[in-house]
Protein backbone atom coordinates (compact mmCIF):
# COMPACT_ATOMS: atom_id res chain seq x y z
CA UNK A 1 28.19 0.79 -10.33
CA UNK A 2 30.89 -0.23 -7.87
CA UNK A 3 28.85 -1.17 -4.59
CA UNK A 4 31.75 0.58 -2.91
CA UNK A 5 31.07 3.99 -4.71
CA UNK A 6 27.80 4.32 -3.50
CA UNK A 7 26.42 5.77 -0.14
CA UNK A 8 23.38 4.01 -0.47
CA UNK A 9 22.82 0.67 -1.93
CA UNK A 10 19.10 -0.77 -2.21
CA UNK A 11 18.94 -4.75 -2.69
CA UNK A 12 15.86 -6.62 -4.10
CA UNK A 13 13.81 -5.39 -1.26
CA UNK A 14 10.14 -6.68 -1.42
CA UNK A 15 7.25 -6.25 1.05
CA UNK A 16 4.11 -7.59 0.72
CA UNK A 17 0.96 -6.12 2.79
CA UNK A 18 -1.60 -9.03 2.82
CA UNK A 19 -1.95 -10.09 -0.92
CA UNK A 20 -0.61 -7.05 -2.12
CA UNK A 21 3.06 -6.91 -3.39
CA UNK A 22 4.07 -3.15 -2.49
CA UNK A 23 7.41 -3.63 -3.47
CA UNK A 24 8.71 -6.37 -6.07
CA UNK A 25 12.75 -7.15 -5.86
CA UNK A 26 13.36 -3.43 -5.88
CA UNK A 27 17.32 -2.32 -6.21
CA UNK A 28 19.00 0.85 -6.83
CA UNK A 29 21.78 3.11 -5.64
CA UNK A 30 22.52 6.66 -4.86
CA UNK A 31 26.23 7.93 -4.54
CA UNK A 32 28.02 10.31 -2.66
CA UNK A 33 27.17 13.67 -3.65
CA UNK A 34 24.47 12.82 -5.77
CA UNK A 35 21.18 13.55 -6.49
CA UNK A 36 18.90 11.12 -7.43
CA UNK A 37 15.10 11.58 -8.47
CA UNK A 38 13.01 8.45 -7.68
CA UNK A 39 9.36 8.92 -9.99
CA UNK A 40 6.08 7.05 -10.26
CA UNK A 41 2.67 7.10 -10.14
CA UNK A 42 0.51 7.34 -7.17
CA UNK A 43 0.62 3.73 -5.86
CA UNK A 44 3.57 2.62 -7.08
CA UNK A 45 5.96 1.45 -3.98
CA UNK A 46 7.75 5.09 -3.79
CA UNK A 47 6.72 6.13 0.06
CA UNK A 48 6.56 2.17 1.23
CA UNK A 49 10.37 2.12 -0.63
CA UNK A 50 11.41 5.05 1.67
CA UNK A 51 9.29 3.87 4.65
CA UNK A 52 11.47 0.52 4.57
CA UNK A 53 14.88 3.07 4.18
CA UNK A 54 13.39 4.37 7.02
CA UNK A 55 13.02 1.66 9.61
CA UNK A 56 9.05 2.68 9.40
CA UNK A 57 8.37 -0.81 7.15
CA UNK A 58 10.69 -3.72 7.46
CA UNK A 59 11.22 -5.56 4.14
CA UNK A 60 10.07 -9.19 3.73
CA UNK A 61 13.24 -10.07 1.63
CA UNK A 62 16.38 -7.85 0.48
CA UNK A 63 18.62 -5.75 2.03
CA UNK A 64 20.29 -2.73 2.39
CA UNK A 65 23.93 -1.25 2.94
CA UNK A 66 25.71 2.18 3.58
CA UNK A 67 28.83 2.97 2.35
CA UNK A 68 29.17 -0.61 1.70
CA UNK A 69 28.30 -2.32 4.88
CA UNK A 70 25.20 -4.31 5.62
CA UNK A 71 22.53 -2.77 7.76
CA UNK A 72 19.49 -3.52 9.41
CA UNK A 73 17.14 -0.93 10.38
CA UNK A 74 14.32 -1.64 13.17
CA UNK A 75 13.28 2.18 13.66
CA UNK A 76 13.27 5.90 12.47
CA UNK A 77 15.67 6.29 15.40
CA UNK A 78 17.86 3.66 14.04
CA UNK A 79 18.16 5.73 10.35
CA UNK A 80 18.85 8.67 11.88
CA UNK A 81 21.60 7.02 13.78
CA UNK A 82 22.93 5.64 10.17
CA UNK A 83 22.84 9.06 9.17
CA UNK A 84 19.31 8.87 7.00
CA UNK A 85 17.10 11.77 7.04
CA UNK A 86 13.49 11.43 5.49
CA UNK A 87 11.29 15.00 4.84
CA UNK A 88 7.75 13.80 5.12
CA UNK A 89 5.46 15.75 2.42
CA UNK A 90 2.84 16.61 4.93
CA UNK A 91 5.46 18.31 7.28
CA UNK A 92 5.27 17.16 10.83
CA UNK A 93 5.86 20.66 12.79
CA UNK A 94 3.63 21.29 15.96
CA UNK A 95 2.06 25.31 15.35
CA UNK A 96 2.20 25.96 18.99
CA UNK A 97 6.04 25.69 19.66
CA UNK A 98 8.91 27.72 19.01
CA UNK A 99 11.02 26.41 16.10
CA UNK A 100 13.96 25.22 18.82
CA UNK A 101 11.64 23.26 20.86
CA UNK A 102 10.19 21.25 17.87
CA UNK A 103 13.76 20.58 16.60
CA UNK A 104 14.26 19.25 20.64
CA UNK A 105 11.32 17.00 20.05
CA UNK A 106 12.70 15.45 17.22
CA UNK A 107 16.09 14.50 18.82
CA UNK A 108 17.42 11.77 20.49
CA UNK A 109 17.19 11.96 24.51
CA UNK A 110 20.97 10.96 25.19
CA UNK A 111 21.60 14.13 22.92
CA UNK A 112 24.46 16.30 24.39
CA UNK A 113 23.02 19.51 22.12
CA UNK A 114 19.67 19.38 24.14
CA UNK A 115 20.50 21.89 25.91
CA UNK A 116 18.70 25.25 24.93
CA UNK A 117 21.49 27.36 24.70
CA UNK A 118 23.68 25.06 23.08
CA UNK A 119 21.17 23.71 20.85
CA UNK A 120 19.54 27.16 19.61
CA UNK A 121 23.38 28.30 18.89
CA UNK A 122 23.78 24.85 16.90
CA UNK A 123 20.47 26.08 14.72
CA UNK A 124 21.91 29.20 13.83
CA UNK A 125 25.12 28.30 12.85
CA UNK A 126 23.70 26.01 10.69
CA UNK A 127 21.03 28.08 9.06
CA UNK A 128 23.88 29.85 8.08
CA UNK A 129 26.64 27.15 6.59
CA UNK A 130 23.17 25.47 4.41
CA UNK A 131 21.74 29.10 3.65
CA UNK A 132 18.70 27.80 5.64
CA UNK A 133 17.70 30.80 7.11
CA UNK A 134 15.02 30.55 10.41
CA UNK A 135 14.74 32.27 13.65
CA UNK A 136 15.29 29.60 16.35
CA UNK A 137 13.16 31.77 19.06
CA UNK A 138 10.27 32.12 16.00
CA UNK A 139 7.01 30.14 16.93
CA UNK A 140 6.14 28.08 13.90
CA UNK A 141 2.42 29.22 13.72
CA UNK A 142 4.10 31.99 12.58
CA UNK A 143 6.54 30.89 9.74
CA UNK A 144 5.72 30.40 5.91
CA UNK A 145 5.45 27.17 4.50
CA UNK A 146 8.94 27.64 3.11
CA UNK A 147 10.23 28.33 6.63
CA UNK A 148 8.13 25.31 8.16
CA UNK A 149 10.39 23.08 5.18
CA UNK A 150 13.82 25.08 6.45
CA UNK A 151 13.22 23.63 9.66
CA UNK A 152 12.49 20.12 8.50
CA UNK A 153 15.23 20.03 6.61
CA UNK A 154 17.29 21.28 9.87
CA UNK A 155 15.77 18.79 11.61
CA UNK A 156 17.53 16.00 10.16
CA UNK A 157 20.82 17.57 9.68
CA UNK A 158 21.17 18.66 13.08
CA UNK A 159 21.41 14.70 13.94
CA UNK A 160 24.24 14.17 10.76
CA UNK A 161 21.94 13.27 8.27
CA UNK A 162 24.35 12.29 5.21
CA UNK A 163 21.74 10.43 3.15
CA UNK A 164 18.57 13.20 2.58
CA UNK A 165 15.06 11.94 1.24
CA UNK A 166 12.80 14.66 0.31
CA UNK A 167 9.12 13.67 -0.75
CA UNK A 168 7.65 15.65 -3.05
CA UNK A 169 9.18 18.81 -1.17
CA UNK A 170 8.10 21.67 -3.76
CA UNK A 171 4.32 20.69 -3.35
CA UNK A 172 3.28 23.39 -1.63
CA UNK A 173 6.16 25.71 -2.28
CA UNK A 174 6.13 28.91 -4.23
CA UNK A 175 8.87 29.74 -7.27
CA UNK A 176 11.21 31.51 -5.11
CA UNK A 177 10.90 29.13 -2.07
CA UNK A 178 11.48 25.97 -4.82
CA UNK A 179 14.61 28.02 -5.93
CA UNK A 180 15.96 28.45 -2.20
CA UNK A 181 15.23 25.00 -1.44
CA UNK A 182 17.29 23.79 -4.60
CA UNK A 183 20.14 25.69 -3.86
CA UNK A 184 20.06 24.25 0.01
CA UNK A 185 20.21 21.01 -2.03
CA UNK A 186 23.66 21.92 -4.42
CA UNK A 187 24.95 22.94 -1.14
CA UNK A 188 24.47 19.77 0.10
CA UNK A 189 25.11 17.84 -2.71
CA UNK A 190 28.04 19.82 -2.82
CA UNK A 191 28.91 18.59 0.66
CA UNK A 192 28.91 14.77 -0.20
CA UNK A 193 25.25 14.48 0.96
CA UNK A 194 23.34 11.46 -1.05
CA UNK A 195 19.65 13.02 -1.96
CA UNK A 196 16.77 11.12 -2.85
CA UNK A 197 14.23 13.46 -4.79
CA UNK A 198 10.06 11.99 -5.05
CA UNK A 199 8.82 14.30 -7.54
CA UNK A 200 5.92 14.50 -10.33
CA UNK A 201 7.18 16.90 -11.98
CA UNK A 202 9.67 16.48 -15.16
CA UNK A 203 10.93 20.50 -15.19
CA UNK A 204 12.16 19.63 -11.41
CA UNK A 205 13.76 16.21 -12.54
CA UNK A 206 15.37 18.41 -15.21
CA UNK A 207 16.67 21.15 -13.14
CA UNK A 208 17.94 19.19 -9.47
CA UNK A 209 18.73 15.41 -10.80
CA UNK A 210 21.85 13.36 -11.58
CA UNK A 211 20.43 10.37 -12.26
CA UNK A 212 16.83 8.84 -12.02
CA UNK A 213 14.90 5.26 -10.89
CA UNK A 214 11.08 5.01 -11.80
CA UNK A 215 8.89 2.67 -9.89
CA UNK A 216 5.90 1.20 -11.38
CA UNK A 217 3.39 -1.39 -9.72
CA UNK A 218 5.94 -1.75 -7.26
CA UNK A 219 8.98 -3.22 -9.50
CA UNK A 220 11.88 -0.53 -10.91
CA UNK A 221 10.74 -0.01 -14.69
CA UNK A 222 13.94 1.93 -15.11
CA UNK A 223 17.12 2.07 -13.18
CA UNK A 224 19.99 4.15 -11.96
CA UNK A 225 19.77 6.01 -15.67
CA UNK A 226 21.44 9.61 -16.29
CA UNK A 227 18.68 12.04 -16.48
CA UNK A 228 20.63 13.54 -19.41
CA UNK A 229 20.27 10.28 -21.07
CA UNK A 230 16.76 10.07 -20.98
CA UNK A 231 13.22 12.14 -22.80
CA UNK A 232 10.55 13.33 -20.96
CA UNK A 233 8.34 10.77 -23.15
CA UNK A 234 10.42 7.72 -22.16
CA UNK A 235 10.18 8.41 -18.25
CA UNK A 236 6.31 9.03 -18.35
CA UNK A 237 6.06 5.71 -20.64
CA UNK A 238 8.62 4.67 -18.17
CA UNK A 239 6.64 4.93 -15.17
CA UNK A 240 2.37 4.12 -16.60
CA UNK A 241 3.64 1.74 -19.17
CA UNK A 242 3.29 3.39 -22.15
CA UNK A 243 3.14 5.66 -24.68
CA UNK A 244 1.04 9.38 -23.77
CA UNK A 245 0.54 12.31 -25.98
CA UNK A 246 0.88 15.14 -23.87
CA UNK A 247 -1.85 17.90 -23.81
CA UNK A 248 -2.02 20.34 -26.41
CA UNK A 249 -3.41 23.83 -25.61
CA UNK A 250 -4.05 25.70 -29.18
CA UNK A 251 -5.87 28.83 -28.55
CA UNK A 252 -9.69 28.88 -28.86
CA UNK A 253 -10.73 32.44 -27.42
CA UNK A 254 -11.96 35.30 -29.60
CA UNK A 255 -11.63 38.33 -27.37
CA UNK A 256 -14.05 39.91 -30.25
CA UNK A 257 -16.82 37.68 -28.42
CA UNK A 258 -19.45 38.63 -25.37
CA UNK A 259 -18.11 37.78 -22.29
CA UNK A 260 -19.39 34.49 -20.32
CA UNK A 261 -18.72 36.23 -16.93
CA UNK A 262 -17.49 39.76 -15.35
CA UNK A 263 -16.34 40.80 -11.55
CA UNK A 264 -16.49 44.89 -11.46
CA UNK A 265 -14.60 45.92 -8.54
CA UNK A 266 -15.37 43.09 -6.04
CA UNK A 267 -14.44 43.20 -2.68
CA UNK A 268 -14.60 40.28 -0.11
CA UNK A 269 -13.77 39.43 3.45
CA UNK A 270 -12.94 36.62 5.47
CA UNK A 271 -15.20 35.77 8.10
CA UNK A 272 -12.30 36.99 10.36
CA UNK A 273 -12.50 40.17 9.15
CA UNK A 274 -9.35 40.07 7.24
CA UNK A 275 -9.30 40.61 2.92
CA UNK A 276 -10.38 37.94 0.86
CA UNK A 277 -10.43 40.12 -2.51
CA UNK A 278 -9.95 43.61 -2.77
CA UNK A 279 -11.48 45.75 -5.96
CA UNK A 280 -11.15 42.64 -8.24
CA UNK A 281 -12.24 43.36 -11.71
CA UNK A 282 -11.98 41.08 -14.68
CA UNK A 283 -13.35 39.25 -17.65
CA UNK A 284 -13.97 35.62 -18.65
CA UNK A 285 -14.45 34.54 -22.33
CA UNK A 286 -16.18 31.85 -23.90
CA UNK A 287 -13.11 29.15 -24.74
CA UNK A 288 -11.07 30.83 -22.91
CA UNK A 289 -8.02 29.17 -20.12
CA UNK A 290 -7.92 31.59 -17.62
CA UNK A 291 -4.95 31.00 -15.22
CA UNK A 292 -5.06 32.23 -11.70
CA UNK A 293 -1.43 31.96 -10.20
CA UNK A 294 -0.84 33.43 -6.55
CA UNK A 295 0.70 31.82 -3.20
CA UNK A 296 -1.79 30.45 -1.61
CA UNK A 297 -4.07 32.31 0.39
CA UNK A 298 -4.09 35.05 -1.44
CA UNK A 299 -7.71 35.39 -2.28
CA UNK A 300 -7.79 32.14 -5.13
CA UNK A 301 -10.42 30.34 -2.80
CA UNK A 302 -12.32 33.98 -2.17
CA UNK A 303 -12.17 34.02 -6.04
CA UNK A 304 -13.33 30.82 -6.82
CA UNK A 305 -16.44 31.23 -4.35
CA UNK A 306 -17.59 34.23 -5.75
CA UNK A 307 -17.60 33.39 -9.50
CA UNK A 308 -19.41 29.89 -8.36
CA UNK A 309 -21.75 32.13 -6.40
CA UNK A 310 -21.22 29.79 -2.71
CA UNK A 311 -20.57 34.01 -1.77
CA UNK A 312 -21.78 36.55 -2.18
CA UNK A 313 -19.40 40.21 -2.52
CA UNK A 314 -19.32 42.38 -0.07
CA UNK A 315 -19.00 45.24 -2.82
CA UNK A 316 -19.14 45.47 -6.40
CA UNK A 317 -21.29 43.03 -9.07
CA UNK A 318 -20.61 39.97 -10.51
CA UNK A 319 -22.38 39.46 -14.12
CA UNK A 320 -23.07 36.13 -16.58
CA UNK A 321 -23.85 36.61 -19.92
CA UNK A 322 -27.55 36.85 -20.53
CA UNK A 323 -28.37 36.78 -17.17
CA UNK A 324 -27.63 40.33 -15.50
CA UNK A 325 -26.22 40.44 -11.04
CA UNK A 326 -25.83 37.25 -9.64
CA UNK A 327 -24.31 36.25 -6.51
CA UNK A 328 -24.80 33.96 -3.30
CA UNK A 329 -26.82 31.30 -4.62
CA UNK A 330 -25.04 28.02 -5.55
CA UNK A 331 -27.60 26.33 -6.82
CA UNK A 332 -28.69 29.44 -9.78
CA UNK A 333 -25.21 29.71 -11.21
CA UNK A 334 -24.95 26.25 -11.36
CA UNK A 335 -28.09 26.11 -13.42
CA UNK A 336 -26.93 28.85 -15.52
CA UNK A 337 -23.79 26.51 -16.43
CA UNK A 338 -21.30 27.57 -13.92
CA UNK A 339 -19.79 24.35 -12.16
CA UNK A 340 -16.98 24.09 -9.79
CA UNK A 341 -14.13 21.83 -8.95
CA UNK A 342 -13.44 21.83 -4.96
CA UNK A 343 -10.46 22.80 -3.90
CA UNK A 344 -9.98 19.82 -1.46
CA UNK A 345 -13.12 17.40 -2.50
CA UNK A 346 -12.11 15.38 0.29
CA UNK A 347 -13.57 17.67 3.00
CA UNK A 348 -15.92 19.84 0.80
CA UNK A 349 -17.59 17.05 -0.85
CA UNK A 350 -17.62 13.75 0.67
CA UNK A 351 -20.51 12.51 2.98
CA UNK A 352 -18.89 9.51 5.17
CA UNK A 353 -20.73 6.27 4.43
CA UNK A 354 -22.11 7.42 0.97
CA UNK A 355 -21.52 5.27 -2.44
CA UNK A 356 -19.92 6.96 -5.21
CA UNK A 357 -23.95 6.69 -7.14
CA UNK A 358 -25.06 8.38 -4.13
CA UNK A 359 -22.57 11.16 -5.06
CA UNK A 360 -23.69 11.51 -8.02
CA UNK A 361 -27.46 11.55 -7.62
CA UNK A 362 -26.72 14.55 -5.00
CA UNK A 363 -24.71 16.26 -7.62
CA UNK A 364 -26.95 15.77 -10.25
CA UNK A 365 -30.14 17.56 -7.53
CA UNK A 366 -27.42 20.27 -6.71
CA UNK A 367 -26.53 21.16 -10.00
CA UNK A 368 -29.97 21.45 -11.45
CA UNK A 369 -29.94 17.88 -13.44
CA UNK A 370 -32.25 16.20 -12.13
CA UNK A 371 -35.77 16.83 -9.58
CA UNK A 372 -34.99 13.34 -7.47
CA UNK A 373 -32.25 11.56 -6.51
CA UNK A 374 -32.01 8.58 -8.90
CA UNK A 375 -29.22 6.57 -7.81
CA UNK A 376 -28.89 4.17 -10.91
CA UNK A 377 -29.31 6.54 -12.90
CA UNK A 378 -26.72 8.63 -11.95
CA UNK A 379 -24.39 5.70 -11.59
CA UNK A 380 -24.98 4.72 -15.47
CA UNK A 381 -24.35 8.47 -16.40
CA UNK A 382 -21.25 9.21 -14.08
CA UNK A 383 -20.06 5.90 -15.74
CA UNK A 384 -20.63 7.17 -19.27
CA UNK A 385 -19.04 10.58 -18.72
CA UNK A 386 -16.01 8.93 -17.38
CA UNK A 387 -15.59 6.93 -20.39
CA UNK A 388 -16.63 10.58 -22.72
CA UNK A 389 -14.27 12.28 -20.65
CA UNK A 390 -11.65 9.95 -20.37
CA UNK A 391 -10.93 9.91 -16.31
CA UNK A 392 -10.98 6.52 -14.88
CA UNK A 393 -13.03 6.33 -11.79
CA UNK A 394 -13.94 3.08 -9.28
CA UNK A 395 -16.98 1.35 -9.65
CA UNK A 396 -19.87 3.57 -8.41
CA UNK A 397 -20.80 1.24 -5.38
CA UNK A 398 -17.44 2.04 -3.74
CA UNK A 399 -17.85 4.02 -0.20
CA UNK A 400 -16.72 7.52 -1.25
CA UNK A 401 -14.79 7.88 2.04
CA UNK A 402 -12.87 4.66 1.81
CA UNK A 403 -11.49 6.06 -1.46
CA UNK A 404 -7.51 7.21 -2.26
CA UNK A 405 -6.93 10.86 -2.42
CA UNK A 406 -6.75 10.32 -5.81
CA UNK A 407 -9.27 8.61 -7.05
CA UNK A 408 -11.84 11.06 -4.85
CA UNK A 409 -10.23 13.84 -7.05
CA UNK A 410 -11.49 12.08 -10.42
CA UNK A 411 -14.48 11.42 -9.17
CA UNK A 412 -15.00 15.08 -8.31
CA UNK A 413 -13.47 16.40 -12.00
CA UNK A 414 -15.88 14.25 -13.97
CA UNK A 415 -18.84 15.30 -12.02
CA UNK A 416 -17.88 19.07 -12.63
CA UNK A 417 -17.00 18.78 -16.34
CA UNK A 418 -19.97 16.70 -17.41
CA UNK A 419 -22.34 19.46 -15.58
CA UNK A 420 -19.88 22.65 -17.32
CA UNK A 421 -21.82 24.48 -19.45
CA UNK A 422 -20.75 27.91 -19.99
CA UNK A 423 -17.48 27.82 -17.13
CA UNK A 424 -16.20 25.58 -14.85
CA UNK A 425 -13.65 26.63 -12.04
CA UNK A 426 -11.22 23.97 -11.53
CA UNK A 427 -9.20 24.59 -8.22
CA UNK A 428 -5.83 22.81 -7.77
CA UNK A 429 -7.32 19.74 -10.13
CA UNK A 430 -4.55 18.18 -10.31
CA UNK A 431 -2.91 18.49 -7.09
CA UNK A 432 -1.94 14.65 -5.81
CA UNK A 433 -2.43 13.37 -9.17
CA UNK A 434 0.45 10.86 -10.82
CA UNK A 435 1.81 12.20 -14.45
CA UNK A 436 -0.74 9.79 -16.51
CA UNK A 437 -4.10 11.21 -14.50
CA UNK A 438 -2.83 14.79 -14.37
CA UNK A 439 -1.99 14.72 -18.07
CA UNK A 440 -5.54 13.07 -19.10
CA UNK A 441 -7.12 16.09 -16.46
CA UNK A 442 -5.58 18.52 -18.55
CA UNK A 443 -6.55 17.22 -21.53
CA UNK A 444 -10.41 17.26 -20.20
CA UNK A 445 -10.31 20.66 -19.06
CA UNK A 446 -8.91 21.50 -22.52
CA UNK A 447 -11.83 19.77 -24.32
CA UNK A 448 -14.40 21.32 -22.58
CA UNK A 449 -13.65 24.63 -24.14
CA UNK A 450 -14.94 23.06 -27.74
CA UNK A 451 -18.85 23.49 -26.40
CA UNK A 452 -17.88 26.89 -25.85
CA UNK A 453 -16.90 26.48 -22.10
CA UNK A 454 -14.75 28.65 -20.54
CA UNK A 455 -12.16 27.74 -17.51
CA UNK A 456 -10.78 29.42 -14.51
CA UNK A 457 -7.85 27.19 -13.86
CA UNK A 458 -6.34 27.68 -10.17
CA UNK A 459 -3.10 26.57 -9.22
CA UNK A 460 0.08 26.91 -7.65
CA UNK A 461 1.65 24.92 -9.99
CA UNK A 462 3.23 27.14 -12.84
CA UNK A 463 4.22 24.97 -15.31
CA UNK A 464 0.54 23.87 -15.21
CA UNK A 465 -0.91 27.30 -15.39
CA UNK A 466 2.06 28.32 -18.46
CA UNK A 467 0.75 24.93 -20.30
CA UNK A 468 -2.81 25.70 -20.41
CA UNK A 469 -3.69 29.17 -20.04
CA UNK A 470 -4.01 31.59 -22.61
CA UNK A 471 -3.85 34.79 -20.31
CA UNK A 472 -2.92 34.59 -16.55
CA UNK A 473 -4.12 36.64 -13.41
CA UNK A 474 -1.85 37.05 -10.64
CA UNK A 475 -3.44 38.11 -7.06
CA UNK A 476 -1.47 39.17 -3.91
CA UNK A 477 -2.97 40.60 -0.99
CA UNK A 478 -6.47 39.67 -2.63
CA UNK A 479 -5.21 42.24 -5.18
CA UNK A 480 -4.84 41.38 -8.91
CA UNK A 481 -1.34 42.90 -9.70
CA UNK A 482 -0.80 41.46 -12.93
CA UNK A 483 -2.54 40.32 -16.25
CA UNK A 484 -0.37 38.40 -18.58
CA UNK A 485 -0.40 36.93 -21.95
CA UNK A 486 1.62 35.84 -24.44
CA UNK A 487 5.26 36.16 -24.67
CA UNK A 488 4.83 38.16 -21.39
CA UNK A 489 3.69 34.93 -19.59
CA UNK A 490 6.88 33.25 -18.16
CA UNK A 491 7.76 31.97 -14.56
CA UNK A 492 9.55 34.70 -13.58
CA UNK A 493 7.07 37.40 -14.47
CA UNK A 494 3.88 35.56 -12.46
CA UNK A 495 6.46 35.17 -9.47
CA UNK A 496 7.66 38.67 -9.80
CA UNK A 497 4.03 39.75 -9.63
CA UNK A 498 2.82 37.36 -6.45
CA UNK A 499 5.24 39.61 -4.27
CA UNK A 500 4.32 42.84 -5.86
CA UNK A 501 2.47 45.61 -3.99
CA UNK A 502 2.27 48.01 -7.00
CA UNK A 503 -0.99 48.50 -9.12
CA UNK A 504 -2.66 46.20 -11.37
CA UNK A 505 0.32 45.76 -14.16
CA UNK A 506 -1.60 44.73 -17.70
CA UNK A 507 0.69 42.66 -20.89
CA UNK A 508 -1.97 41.72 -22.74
CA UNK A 509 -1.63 43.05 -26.59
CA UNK A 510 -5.20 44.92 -26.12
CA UNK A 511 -6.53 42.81 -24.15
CA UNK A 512 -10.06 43.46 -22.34
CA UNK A 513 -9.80 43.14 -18.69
């Protein structure tokens, strides 16, 4: 490409932290107008690239230019001046303000639209030329997660922004807010904006990208390509180095069979009083992928804690096979073979100053696998279930705490799935995972259904829950307003149902609830 073409030139940067090369003579460029996806796998240069775009990391070597001139940046404030505007994934909004006076925060002093009038009548009009729409006066403790990312994203084109990087923006977003935020993104792509997409996900990289760069171990595996150009199979090889089969989910279930667990009519609240689950009634089947779809906070983690049994319901009965009413006790429905993967194993799990082995002996005591805590032991045996299961963990005298998100999370899965038994309830498993882990996850919750182990698979990622499921619950409100399967399970129907306020709607082709 004609350096002059592009808006945003990238040229061999490198930075090197210590003895470890982040980023490895890395080039690229986006154009005017275009929207470019930049992939790879958890650790492979992506933030530190767009840190250094930034003015957050200064590169060792390399440069950068902008519309063809030669720049150096020192600071954010100096990008924003160039016109670059980064979207953090963990969005950087303080709860307490109103949504003009954390847009004020974020500008520059010398600003002449700091002024409240001016600068709340600047918000507006352009909520409505990007379709962004926000109440100015609106305190953000109050807004949706979709609204908190409208205001991010007005936070950086208040100031000009002409060159947008979004990281991993749909993380947290539900189907209609992902569609919203795409078509703010034609808008501005129509505009002449440069974007700069970090994504994991291939349907996205399909449906938003022009072209595509993939990082791995720091150096650009592929550059500058035409997404159109490219397979699905050659980006993931692309980006871990080679060659994955993807997961396979052929159907296991007999809905002939006995049940492995039943909720009749359970009802739940918060400790705040407010409804966790409402009248939730259902059926789980040996070998059975049941997906639970829902924006979040809408009863999944209520769900989750009362088929594990950390809750008890407030009403109605919760039944395993063979062993009649259960509920409240974590430590008998983990001996009758129900397991659990936390929601955020980070906080729920992990016991500052603790080895990996020393997570392991606890789990093994918790779960019912062993009467003392034999460290070795349950080092050699988390070892040899990794290797069974096929999730890479660290060595087992790592501090659990010092540990990437990441490799906490695998951990955590291969714990749960070497203890499933008769259903394990993974929640979000994959969430932070590169394409390589999340695809070998999947394939490990898939396998565990040959000893005749059922899964409740939570997530708010729908491609996920359409790969692997073979029916799907949909709550809102705490409510279960649909139960799909088959042909009937497409994106549109789940997100039609996690708005909807009418009854439980079944499509299952007979079915059992």
């Amino acid at each position: 490409m004609n350096e002059q073409s592009s808006m945003l030139s990238v040229e061999h940067l490198s930075i090197s932290f210590g003895s470890i090369r982040a980023n490895d003579d890395v080039s690229f460029q986006v154009k005017s107008g275009e929207i470019h996806a930049l992939l790879g796998e958890n650790g492979a240069g992506k933030s530190t690239l767009v840190k250094m775009l930034y003015g957050v990391y200064h590169p060792d070597t390399g440069g950068i230019r902008i519309a063809g001139k030669k720049v150096v940046i020192h600071s954010p404030a100096d990008a924003r001046k160039l016109g670059i505007g980064l979207v953090f994934q963990d969005m950087r909004l303080i709860p307490a303000l109103k949504v003009w006076e954390n847009i004020a925060l974020f500008m520059e002093h010398s600003s002449p639209l700091l002024h409240k009038e001016r600068l709340i009548a600047q918000i507006s009009d352009l909520s409505r030329q990007w379709g962004l729409s926000v109440d100015p006066m609106a305190l953000v403790d109050d807004l949706s997660i979709g609204e908190w990312q409208r205001v991010e994203l007005l936070k950086v084109l208040i100031q000009g922004a002409k060159i947008l990087i979004l990281d991993e923006p749909t993380s947290v977003l539900t189907p209609q807010e992902v569609d919203s935020l795409f078509a703010v993104v034609r808008r501005l792509q129509a505009s002449g904006t440069a974007v700069i997409i970090i994504t994991h996900k291939m349907r996205e990289v399909r449906e938003i990208a022009n072209r595509v760069t993939v990082l791995r171990q720091g150096q650009v595996a592929i550059r500058d390509v035409d997404v159109q150009s490219i397979s699905d199979g050659e980006l993931i090889e692309s980006m871990i180095g080679h060659a994955i089969e993807p997961e396979r989910h052929d159907s296991l279930v007999n809905y002939q069979d006995r049940p492995i667990l039943e909720l009749a009519k359970v009802s739940k609240r918060r400790p705040d009083g407010t409804i966790g689950l409402s009248d939730v009634s259902l059926r789980v089947y040996p070998r059975e992928v049941l997906g639970v779809a829902g924006i979040s906070g809408n009863g999944q983690q209520e769900l989750a804690a009362v088929i594990t049994g950390f809750v008890s319901p407030d009403e109605g009965d919760i039944v395993l096979a063979d062993h009649g009413e259960s509920g409240g006790e974590p430590g008998g429905f983990s001996s009758k073979g129900v397991t659990a993967v936390p929601s955020d194993p980070i906080r729920e799990m992990v016991i500052p100053g603790l080895d990996v082995a020393s997570h392991a002996a606890l789990w093994e005591r918790t779960v019912g696998e062993s009467t003392t805590y034999d460290i070795n032991g349950a080092s050699l045996r988390l070892e040899q279930h990794s290797r069974r299961i096929g999730l890479q963990i660290p060595d087992t005298s790592r501090i659990m705490s010092d540990l990437s998100g990441g490799n906490i999370q695998r951990v955590a899965l291969t714990l749960a799935l070497s203890s499933a038994k008769r259903c394990i309830v993974a929640s979000y498993p994959t969430r932070g995972l590169d394409v390589g882990t999340t695809i070998d996850t999947r394939k490990a919750l898939l396998k565990v259904r040959e000893k005749g182990c059922a899964v409740v698979l939570i997530s708010e990622d729908l491609d996920e829950i359409l790969e692997m499921s073979d029916r799907v619950i949909v709550l809102a409100d705490g409510r279960i307003t649909g139960i799909l399967s088959g042909g009937a399970m497409t994106r549109a129907g789940i997100a039609r149902l996690m708005t909807d306020d009418s009854e439980p709607n079944e499509m299952k082709k007979g079915v059992q609830l």
